[in-house]
Protein backbone atom coordinates (compact mmCIF):
# COMPACT_ATOMS: atom_id res chain seq x y z
CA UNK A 1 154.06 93.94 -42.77
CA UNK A 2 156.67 94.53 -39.71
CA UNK A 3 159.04 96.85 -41.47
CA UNK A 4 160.22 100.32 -39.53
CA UNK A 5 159.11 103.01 -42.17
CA UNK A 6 160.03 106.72 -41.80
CA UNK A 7 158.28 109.84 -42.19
CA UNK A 8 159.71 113.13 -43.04
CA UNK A 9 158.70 116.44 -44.79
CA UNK A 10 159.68 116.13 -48.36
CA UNK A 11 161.43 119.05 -50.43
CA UNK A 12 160.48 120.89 -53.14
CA UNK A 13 162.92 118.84 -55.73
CA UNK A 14 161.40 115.38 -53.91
CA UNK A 15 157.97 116.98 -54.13
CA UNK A 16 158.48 117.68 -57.88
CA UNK A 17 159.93 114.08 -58.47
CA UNK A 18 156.91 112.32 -56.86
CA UNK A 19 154.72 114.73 -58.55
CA UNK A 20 156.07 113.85 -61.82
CA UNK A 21 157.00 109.86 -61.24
CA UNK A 22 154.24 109.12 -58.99
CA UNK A 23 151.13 111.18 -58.65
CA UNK A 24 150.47 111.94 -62.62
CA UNK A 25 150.28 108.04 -62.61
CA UNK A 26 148.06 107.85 -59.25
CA UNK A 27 145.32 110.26 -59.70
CA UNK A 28 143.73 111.03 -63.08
CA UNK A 29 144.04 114.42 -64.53
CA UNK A 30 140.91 116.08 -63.36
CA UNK A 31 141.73 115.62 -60.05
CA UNK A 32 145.65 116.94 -60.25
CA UNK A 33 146.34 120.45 -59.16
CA UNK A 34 149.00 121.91 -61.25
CA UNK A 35 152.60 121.39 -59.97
CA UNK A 36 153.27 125.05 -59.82
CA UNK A 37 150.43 125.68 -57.14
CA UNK A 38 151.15 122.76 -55.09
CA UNK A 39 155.22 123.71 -54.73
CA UNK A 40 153.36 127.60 -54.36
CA UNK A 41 151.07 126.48 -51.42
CA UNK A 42 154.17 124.26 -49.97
CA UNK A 43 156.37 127.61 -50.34
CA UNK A 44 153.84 129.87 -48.52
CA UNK A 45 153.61 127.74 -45.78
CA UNK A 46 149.90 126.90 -46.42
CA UNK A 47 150.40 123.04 -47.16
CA UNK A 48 152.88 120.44 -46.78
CA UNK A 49 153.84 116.73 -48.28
CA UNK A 50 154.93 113.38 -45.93
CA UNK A 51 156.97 110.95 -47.54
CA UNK A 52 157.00 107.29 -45.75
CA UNK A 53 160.09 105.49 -46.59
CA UNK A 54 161.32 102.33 -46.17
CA UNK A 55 165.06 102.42 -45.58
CA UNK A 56 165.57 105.26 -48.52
CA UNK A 57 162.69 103.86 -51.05
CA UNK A 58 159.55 105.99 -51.27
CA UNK A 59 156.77 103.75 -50.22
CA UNK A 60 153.71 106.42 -49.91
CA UNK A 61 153.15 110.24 -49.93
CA UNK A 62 150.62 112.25 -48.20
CA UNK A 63 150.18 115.68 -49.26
CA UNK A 64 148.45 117.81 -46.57
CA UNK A 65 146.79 121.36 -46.80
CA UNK A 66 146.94 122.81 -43.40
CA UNK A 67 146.94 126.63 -43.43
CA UNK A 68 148.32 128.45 -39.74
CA UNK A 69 145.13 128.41 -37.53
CA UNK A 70 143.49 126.25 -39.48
CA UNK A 71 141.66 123.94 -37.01
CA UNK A 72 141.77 120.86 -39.68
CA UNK A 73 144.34 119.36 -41.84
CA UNK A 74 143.42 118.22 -45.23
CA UNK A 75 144.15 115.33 -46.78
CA UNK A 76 144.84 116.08 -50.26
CA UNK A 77 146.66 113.83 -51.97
CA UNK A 78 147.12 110.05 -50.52
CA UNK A 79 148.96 107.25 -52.69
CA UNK A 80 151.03 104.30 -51.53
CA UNK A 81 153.46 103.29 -54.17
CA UNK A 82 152.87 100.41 -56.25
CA UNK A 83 155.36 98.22 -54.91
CA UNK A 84 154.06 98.55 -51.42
CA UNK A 85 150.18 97.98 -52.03
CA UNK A 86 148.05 95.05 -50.85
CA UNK A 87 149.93 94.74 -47.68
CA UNK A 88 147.94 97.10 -45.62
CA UNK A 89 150.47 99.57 -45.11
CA UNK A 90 147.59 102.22 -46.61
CA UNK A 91 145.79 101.83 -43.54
CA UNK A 92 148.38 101.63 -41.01
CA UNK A 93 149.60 105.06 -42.37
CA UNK A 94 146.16 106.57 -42.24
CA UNK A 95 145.94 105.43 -38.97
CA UNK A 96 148.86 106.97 -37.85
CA UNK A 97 148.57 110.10 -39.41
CA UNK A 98 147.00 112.28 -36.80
CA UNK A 99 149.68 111.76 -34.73
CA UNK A 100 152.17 113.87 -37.74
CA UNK A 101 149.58 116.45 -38.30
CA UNK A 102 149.41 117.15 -34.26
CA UNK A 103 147.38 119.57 -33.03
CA UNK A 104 144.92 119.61 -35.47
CA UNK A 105 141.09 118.61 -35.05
CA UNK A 106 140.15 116.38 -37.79
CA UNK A 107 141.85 115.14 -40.98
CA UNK A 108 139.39 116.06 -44.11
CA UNK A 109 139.26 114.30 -46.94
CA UNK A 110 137.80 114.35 -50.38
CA UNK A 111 136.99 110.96 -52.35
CA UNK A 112 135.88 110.90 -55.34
CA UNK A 113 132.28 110.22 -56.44
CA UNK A 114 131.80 107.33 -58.21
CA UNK A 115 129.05 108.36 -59.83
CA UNK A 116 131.08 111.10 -61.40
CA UNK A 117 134.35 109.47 -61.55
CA UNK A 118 136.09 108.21 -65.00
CA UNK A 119 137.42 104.91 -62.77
CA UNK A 120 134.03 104.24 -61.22
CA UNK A 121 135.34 100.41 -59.46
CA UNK A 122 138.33 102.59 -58.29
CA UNK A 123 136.46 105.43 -56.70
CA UNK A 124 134.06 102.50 -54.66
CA UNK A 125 137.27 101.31 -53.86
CA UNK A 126 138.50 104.75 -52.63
CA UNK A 127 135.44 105.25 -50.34
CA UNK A 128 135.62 101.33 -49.07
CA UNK A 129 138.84 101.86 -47.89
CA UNK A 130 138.56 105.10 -46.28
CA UNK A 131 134.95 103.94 -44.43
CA UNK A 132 137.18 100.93 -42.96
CA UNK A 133 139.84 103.53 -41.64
CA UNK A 134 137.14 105.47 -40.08
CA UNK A 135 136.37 107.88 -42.04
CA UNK A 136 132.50 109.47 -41.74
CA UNK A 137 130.84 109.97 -44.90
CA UNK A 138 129.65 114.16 -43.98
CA UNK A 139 126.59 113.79 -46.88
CA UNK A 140 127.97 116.93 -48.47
CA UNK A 141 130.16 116.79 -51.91
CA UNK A 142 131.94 119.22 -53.53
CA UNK A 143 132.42 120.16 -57.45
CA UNK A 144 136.56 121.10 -57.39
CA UNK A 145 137.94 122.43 -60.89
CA UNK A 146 136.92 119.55 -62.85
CA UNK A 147 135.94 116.60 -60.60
CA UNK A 148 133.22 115.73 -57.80
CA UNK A 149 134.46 114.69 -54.74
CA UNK A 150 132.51 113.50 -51.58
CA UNK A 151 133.66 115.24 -48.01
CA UNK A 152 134.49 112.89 -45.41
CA UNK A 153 136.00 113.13 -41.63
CA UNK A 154 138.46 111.36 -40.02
CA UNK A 155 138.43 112.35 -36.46
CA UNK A 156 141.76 112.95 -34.18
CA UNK A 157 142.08 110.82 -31.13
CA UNK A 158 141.03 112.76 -27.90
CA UNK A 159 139.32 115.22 -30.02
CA UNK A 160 135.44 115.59 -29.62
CA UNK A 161 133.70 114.57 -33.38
CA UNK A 162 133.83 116.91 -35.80
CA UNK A 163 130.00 117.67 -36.99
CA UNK A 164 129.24 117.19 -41.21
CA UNK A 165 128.67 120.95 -41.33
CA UNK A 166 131.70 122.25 -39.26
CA UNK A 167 133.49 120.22 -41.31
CA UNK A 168 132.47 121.69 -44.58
CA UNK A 169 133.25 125.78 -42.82
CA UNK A 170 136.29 124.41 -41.83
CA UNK A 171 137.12 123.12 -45.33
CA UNK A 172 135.69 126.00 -47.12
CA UNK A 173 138.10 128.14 -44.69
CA UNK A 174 140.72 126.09 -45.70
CA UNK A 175 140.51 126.94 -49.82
CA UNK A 176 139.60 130.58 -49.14
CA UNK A 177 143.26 130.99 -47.23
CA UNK A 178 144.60 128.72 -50.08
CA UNK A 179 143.14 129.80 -53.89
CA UNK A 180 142.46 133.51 -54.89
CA UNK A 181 139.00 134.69 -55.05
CA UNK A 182 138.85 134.39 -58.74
CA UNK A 183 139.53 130.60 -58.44
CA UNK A 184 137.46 130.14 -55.66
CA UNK A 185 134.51 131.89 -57.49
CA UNK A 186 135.30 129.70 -60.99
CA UNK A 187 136.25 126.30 -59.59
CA UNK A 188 134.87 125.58 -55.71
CA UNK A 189 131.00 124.43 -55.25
CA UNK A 190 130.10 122.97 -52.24
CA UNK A 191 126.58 120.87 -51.91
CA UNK A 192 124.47 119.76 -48.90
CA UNK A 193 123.13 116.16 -48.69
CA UNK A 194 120.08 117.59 -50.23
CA UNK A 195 121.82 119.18 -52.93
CA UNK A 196 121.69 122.94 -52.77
CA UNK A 197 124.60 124.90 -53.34
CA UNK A 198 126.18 125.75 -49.88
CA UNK A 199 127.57 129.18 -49.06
């Protein structure tokens, strides 16, 4: 694949369109925030969504969760459009990604457990392709609203390796600058590898 493709911040009206169009499609239910608190984090300055485009055709979307100070950027929400799957481009834009979320440590991300997952062959899939981008496995999972997810690490070029457990502070950080208490209380469970409740 040798086309030129583009990143930019999208707005809230592009965010809302590939919310609608795109990601209801991509991601089961369970795992879908609700549109309102994804354009509320976006608004608040606590998150933030790349769209890669080929000429003006959206051909992925990346929406990131990166609160000021926060020494990681999560990866929240990762989907290349139909059209443009199966020629690698997935990887190549997970590869490059660091170099958009600059300055930050480590890109978290949360896969879902196949064990838990309604799509089980998709979730393997999910983890295969994310272990062959580099992505560590941490050992530590997390029960978010109403799906499992396993924590992984990408680490950032010329940044030293981010440990499994400073991972999991950093991403627990992350959701207590981003959800009230209440929801943090009701829907965010983090496990260790040996699976006691952390925190």
């Amino acid at each position: 694949m040798n086309k030129t493709f583009t990143w930019r911040l999208l707005t809230p009206g592009e965010l809302t369109d590939v919310y609608l169009q795109e990601m209801r499609r991509d991601f089961p239910a369970g795992e879908l925030k609700p549109l309102s608190m994804i354009l509320t984090s976006e608004a608040e300055g606590l998150a933030h969504t790349w769209g890669v485009f080929d000429g003006e055709t959206l051909a992925a979307y990346l929406l990131m969760v990166r609160p000021e100070g926060s020494a990681i950027s999560q990866l929240d929400y990762f989907a290349v459009v139909p059209a443009y799957r199966a020629g690698g481009l997935g990887a190549k834009l997970l590869a490059a990604l660091p170099e958009y979320e600059a300055g930050t440590q480590a890109i978290i991300i949360e896969a879902e457990m196949p064990e838990k997952a309604e799509d089980e062959a998709m979730a393997v899939r999910r983890l295969g392709f994310y272990a062959r981008c580099g992505a560590r496995d941490t050992g530590y999972y997390e029960h978010l609203f109403d799906a499992w997810f396993r924590i992984l690490v990408l680490d950032c070029p010329g940044c030293a390796s981010l440990a499994p457990e400073a991972a999991v502070e950093a991403l627990t950080d992350c959701y207590r600058r981003t959800i009230s208490p209440t929801q943090w209380q009701k829907h965010v469970r983090f496990f260790s590898p040996d699976g006691s409740v952390c925190g």
